[in-house]
N, C-alpha and C. Protein backbone atom coordinates (compact mmCIF):
# COMPACT_ATOMS: atom_id res chain seq x y z
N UNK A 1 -167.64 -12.99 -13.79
CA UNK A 1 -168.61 -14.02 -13.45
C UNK A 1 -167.91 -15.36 -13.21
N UNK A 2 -167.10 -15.52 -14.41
CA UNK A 2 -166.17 -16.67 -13.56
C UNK A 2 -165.74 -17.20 -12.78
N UNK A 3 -164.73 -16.18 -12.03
CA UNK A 3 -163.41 -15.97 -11.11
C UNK A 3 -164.67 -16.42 -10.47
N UNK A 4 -165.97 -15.44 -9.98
CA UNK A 4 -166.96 -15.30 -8.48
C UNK A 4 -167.50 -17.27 -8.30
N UNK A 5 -167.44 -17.87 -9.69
CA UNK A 5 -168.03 -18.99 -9.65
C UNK A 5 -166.63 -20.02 -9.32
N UNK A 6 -165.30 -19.83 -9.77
CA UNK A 6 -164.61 -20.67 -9.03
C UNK A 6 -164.18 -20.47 -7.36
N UNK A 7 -164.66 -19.38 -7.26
CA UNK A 7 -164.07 -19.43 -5.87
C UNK A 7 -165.09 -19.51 -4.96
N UNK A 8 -166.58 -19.17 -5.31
CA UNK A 8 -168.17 -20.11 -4.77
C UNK A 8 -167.47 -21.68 -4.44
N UNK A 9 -167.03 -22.30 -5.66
CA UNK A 9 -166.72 -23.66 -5.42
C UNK A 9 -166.09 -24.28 -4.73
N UNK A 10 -164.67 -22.92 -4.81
CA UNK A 10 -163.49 -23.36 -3.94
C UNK A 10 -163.98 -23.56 -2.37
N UNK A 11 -164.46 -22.16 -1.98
CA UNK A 11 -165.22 -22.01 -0.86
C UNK A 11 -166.15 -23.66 -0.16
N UNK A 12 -166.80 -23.92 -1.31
CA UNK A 12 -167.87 -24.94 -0.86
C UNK A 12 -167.47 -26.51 -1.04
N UNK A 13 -166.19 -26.66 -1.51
CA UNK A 13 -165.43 -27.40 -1.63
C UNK A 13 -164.57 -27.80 0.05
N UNK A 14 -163.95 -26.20 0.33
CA UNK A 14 -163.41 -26.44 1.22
C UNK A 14 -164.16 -26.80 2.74
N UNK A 15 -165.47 -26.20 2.33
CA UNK A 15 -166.42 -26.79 3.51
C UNK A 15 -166.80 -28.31 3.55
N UNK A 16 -166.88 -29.13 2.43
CA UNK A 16 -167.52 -30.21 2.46
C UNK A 16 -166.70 -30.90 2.62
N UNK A 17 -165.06 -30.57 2.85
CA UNK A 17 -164.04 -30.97 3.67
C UNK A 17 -163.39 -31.24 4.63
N UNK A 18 -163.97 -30.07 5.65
CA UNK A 18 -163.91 -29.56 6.58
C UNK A 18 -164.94 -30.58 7.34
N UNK A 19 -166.40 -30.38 6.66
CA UNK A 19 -167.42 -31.53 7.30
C UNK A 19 -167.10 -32.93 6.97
N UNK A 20 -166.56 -33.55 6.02
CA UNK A 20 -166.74 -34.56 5.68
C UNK A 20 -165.74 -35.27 4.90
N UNK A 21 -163.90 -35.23 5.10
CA UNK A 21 -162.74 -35.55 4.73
C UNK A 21 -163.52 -37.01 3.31
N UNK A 22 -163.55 -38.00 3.94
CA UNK A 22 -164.06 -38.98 2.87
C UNK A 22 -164.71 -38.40 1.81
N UNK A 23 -165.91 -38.48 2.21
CA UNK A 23 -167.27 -38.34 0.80
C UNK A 23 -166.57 -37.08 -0.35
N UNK A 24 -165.75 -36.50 0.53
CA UNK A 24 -164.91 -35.35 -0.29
C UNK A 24 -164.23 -35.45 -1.33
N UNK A 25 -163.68 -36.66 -0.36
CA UNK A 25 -162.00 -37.04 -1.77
C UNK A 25 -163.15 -38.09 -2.44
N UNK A 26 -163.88 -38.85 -1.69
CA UNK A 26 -164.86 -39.99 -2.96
C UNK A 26 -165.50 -39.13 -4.05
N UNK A 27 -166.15 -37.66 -3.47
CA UNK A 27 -166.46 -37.41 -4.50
C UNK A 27 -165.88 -36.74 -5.67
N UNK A 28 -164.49 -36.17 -5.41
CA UNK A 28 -163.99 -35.52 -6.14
C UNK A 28 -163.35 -36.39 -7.11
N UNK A 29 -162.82 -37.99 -6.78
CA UNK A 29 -162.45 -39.19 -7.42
C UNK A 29 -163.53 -39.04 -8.71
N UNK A 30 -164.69 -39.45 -8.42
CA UNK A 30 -165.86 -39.19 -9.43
C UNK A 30 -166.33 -38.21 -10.21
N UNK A 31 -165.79 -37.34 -9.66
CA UNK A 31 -165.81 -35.87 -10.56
C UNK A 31 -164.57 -35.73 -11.39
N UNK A 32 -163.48 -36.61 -10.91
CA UNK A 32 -162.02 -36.79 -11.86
C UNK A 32 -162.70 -37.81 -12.94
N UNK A 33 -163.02 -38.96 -12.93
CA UNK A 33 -163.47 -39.76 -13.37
C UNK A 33 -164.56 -39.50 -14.90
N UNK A 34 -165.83 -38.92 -14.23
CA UNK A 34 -166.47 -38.49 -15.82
C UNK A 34 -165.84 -37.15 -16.74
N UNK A 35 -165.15 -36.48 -15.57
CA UNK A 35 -164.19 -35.86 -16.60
C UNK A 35 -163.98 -36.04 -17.56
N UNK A 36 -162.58 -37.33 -17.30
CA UNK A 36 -161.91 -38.48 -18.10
C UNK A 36 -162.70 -39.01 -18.94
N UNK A 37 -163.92 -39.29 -18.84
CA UNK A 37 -164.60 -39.75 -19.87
C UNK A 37 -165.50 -38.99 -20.21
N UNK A 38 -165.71 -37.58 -20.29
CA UNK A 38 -166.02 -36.92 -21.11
C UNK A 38 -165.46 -36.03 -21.80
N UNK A 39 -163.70 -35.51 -21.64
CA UNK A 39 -163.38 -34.93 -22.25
C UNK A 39 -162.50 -35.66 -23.96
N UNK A 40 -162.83 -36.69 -24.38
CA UNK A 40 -162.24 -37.11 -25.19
C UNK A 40 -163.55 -36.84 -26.14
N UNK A 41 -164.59 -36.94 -25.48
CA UNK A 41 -165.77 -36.75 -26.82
C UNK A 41 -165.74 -35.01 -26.77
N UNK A 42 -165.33 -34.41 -25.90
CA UNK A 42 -166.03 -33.32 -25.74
C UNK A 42 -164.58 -32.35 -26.88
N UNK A 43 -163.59 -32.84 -26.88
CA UNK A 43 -162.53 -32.68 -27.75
C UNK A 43 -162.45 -32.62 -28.82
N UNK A 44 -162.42 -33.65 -29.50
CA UNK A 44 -162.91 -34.22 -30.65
C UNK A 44 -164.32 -33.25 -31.17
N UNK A 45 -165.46 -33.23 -30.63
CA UNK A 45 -166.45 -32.09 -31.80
C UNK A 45 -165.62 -31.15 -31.31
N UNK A 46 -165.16 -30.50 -30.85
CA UNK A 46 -164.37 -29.18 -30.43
C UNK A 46 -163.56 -28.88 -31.44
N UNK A 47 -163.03 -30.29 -31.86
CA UNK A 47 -161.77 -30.36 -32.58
C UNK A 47 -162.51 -30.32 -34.12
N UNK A 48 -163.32 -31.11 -34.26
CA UNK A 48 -163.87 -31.40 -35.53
C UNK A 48 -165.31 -29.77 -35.99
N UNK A 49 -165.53 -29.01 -34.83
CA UNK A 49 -166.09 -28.09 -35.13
C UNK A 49 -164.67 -26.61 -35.67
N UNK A 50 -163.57 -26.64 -35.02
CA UNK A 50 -162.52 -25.94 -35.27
C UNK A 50 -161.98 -25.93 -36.37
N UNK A 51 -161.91 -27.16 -37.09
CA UNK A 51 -161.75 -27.40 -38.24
C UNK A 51 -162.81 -27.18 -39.43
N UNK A 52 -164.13 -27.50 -39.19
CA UNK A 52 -165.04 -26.80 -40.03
C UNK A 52 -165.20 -25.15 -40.27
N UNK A 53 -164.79 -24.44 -39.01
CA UNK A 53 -164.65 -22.85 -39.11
C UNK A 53 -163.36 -22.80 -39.85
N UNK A 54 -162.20 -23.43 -39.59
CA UNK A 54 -161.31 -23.44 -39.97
C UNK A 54 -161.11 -23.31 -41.79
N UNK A 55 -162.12 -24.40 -42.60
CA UNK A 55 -162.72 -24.75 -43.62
C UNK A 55 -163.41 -24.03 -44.34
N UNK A 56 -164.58 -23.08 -43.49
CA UNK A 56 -165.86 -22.59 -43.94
C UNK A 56 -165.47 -21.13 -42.96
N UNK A 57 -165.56 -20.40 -44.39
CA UNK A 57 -165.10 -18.42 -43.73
C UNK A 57 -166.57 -18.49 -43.38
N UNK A 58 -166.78 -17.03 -42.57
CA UNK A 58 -168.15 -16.68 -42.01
C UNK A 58 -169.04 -16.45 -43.11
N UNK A 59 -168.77 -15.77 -44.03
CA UNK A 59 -169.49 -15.64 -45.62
C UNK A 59 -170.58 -17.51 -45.73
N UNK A 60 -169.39 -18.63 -45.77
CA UNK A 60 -170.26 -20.09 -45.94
C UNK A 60 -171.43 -19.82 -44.85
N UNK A 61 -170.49 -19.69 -43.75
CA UNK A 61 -172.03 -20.53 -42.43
C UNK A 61 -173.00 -19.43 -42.59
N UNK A 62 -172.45 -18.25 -42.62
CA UNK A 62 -173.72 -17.19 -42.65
C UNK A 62 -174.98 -17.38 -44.29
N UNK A 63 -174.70 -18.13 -45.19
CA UNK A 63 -175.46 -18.35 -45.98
C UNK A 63 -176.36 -19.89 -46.06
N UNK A 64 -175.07 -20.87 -45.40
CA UNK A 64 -175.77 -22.13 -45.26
C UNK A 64 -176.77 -21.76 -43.67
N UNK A 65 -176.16 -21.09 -42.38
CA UNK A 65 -177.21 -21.28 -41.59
C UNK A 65 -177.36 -20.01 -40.73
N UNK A 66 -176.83 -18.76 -41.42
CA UNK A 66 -176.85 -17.60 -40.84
C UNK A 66 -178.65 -16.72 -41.08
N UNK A 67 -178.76 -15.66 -40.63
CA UNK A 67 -179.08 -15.07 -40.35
C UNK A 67 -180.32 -14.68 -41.67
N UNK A 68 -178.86 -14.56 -42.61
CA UNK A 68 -180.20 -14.44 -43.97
C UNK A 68 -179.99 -15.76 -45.15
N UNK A 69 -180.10 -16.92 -44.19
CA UNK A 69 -180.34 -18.42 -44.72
C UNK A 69 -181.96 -18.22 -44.41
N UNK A 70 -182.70 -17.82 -43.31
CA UNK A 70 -184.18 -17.76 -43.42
C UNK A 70 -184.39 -19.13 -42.74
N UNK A 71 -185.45 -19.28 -43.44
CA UNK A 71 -186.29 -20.38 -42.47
C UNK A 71 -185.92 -21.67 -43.18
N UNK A 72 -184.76 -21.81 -44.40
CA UNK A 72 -184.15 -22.96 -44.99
C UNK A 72 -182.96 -23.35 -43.85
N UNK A 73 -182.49 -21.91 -43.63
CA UNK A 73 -181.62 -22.46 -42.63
C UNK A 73 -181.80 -22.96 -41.42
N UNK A 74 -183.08 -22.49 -41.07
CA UNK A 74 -183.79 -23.17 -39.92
C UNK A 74 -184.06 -24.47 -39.51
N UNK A 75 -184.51 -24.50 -40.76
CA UNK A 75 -185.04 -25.99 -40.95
C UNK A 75 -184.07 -27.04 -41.38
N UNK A 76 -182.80 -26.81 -41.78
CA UNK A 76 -181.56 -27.07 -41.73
C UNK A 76 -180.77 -27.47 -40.55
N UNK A 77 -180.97 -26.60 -40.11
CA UNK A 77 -180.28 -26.35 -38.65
C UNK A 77 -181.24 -27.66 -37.90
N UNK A 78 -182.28 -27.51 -38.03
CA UNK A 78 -183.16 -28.76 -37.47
C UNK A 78 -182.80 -30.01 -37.50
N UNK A 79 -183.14 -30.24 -38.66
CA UNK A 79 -183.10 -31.65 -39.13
C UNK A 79 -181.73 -32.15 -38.54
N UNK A 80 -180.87 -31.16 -38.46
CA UNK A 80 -179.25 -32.19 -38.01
C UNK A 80 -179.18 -31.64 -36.59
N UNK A 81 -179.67 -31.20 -36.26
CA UNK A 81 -179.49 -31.36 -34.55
C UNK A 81 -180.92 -32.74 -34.11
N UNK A 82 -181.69 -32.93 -34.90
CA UNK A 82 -182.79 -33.85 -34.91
C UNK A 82 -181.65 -35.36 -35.15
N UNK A 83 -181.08 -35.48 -36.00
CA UNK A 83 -180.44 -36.58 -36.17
C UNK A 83 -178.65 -36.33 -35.50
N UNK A 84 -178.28 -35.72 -34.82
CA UNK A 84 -177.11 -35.97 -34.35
C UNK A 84 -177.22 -35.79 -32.76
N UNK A 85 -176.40 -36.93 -32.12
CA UNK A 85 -176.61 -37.39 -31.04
C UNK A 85 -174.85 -36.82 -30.11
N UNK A 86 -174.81 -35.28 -29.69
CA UNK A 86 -174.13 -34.79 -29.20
C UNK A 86 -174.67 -34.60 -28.03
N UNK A 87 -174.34 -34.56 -26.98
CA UNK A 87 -174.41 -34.21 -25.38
C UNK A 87 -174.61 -32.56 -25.41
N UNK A 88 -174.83 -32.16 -24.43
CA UNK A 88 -175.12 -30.76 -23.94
C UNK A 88 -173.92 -29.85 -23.85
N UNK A 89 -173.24 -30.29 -23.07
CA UNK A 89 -171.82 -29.95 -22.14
C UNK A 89 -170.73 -29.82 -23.50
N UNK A 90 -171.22 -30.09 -24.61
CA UNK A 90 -170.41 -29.85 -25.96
C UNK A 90 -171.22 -29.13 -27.29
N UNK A 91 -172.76 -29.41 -26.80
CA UNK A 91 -173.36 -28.99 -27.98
C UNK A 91 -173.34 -27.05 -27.77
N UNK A 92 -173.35 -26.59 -26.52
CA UNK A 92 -173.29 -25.32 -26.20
C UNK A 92 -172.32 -24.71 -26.43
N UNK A 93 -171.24 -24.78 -26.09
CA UNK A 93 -169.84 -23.66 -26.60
C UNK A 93 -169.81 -24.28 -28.08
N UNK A 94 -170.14 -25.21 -28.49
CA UNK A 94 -170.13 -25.65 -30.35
C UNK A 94 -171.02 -24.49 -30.49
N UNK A 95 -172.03 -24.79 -30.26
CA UNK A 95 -172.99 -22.97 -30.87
C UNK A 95 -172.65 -22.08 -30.56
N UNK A 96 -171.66 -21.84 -29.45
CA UNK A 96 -170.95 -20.27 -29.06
C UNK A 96 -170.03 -20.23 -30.70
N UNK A 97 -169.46 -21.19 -30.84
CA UNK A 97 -168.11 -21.23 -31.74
C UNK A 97 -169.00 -20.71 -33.15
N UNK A 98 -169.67 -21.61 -33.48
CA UNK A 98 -171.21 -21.03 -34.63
C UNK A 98 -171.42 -19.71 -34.37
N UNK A 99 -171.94 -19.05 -33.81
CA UNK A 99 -172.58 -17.77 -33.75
C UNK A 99 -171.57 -16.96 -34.00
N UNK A 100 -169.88 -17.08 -33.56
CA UNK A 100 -169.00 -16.32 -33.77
C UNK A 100 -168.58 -16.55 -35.04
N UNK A 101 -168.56 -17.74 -35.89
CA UNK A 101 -168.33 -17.95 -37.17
C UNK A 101 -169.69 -17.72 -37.73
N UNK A 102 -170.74 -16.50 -37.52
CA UNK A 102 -171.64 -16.42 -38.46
C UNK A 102 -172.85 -16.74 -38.81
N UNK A 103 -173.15 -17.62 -37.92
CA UNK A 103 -174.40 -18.46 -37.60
C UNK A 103 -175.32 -17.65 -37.36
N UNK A 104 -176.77 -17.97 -37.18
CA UNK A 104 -177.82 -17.01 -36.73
C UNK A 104 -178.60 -17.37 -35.56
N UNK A 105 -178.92 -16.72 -34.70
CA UNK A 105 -179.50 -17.18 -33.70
C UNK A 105 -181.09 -18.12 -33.50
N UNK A 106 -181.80 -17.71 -35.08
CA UNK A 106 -182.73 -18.53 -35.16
C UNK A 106 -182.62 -20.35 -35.75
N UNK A 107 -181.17 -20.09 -36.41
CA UNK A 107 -180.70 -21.21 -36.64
C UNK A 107 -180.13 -22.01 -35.75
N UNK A 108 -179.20 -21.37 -34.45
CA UNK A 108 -178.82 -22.43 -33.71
C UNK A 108 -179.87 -22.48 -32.25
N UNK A 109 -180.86 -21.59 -32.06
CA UNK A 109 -182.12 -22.06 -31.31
C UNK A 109 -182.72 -23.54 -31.94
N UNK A 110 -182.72 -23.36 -33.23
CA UNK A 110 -183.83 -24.60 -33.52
C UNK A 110 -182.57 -25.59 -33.61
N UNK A 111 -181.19 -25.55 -33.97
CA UNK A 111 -180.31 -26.74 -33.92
C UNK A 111 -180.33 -27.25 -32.40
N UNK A 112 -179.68 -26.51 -31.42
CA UNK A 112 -179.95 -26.74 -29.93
C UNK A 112 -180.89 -27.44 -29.16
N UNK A 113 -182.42 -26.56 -30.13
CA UNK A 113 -183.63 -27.29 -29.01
C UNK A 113 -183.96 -28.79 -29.77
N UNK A 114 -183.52 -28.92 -30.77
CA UNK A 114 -183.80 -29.89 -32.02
C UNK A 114 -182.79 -31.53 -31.16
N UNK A 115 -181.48 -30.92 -31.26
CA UNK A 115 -180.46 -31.06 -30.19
C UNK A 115 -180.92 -32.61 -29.31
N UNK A 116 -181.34 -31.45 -28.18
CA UNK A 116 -181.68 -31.87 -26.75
C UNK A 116 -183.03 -32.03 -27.25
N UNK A 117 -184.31 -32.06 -27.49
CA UNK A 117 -185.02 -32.65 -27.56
C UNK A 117 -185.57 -33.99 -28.54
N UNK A 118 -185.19 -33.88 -29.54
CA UNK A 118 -185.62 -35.10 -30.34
C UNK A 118 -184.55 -36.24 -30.49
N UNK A 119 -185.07 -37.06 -30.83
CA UNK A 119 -183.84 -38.26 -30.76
C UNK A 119 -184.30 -39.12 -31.98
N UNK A 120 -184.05 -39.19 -32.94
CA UNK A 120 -184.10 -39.49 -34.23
C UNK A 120 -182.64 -41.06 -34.07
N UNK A 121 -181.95 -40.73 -33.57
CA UNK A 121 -180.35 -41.68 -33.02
C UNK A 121 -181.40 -43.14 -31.83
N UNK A 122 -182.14 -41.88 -30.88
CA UNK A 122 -182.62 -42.79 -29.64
C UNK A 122 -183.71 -43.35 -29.79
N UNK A 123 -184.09 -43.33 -31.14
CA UNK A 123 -185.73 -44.03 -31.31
C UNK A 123 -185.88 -45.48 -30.65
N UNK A 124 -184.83 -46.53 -31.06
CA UNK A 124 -185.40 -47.99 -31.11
C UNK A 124 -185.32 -47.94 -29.41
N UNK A 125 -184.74 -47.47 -28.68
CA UNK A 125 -184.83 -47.50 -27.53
C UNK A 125 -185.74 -46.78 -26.85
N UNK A 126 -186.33 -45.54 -27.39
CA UNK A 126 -187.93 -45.00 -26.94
C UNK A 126 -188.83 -46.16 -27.06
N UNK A 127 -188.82 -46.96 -28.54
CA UNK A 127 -190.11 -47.22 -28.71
C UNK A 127 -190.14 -48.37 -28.04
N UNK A 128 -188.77 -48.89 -27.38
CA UNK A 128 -188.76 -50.60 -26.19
C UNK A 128 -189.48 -49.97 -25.05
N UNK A 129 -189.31 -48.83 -24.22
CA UNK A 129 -189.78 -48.24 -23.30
C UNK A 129 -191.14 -47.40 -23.46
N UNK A 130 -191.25 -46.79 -24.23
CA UNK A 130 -192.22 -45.77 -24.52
C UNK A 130 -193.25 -46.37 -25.53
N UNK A 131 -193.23 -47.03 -26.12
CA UNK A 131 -194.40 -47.45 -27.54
C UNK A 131 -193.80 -46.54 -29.22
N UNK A 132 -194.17 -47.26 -29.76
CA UNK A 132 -193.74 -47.10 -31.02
C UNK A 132 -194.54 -45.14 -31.22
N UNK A 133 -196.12 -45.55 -30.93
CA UNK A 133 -197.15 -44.38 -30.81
C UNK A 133 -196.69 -43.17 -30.12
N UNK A 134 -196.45 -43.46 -29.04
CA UNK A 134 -195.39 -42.07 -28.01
C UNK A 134 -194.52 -41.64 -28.42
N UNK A 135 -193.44 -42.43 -28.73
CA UNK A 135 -192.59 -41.82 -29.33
C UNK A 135 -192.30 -41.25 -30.42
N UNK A 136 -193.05 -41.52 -31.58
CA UNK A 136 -192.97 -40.61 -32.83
C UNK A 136 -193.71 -39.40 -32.11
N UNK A 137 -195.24 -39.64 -31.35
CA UNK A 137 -195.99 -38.21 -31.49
C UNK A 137 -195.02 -37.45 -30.22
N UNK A 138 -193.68 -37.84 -29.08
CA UNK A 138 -192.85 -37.10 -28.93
C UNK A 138 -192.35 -36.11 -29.65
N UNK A 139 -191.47 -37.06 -30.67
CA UNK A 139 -190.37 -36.59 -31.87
C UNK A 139 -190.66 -35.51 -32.55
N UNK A 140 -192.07 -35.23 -32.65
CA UNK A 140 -192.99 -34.77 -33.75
C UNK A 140 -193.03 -33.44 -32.98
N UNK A 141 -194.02 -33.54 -32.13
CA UNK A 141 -194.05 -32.50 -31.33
C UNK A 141 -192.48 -31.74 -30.79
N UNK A 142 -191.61 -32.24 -30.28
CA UNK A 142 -190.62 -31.64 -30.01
C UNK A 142 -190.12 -31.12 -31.26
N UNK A 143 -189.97 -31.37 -32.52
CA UNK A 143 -189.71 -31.06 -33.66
C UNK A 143 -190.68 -29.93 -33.72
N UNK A 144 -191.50 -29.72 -34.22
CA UNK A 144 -192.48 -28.28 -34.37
C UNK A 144 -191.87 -27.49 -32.98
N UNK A 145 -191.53 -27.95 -31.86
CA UNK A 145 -192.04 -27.07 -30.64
C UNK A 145 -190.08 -26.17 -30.90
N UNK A 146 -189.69 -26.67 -31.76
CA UNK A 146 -187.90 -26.06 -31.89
C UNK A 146 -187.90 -24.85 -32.71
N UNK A 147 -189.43 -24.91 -33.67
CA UNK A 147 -189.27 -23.65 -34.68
C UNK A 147 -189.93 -22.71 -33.72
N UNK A 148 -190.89 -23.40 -32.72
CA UNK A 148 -190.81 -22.01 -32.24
C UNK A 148 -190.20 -21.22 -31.28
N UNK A 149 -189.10 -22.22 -30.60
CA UNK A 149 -187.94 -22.13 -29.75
C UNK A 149 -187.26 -20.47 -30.82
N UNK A 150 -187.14 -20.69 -32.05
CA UNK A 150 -186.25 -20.40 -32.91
C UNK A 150 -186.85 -19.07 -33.50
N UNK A 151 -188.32 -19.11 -33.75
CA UNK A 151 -188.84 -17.99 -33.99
C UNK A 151 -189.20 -17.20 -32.44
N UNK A 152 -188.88 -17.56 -31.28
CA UNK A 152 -188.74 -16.32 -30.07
C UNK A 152 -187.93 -15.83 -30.00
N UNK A 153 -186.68 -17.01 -30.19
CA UNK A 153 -185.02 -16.54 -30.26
C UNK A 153 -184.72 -15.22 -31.31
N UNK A 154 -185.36 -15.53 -32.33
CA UNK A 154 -185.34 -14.39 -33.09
C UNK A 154 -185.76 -13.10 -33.08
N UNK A 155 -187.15 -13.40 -32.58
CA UNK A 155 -187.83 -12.45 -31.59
C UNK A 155 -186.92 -11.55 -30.85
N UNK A 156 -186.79 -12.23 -29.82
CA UNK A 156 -185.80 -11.41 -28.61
C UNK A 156 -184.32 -10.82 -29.32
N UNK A 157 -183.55 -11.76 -29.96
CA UNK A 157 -182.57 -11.30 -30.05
C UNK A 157 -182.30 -10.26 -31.61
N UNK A 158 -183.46 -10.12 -31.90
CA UNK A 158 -183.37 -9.02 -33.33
C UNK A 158 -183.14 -7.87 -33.03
């Protein structure tokens, strides 16, 4: 699946070259660019999740947020993807790295959707844009709507 997806790119790369020498190299400048500034954060939890497996045998995570942690670990798993403010593009292979150290899939459904949907970090800036009122009954709702992200996940993948 890989290989077929770098060489899709290569392919469509070499066309938008072919059509369009500039916007090519401008855009590929910019695609060098957030790179650069995203691989130092994206490192670092990489680095700082490597070291927690490193720390914690599969026996820890599988009891703090595995499989038969239950719905403590769920709700575990929640609350800190609710309050930690990681990007996407790092929070996903971090839960690949979890699930292989032991994790449970109902636990890192609700960390993930908990994740990307609530912002517990982004509040004071919801409530300048959004109202104080919106944005909690957001938070709230996206919060309930992760257990049940977590109880399908479980669903399907049991």
């Amino acid at each position: 699946m890989n290989i077929t997806l770098y060489v899709v790119t290569g392919m469509l790369l070499i066309v938008s070259f072919y059509k369009d020498k500039q916007k090519t190299k401008k855009a590929l400048k910019k695609a060098w660019k957030a790179f650069e500034n995203i691989l130092p954060e994206f490192l670092v939890v990489i680095l700082l999740v490597g070291l927690l497996l490193a720390v914690m045998n599969p026996d820890v995570i599988s009891k703090i947020i595995g499989t038969e942690s239950g719905w403590l670990g769920v709700i575990l798993a929640a609350v800190i993807g609710s309050i930690t403010l990681i990007p996407g593009f790092v929070a996903f292979p971090m839960a690949a790295l979890l699930l292989q150290g032991g994790a449970g899939y109902m636990q890192i459904g609700a960390f993930i959707s908990t994740l990307m949907m609530v912002g517990v970090v982004t509040i004071p800036v919801e409530i300048k844009y959004f109202g104080k009122k919106l944005t909690i009954y957001r938070n709230v709702l996206a919060f309930l709507f992760s257990f049940i992200v977590a109880l399908i996940i479980g669903m399907v993948m049991a």
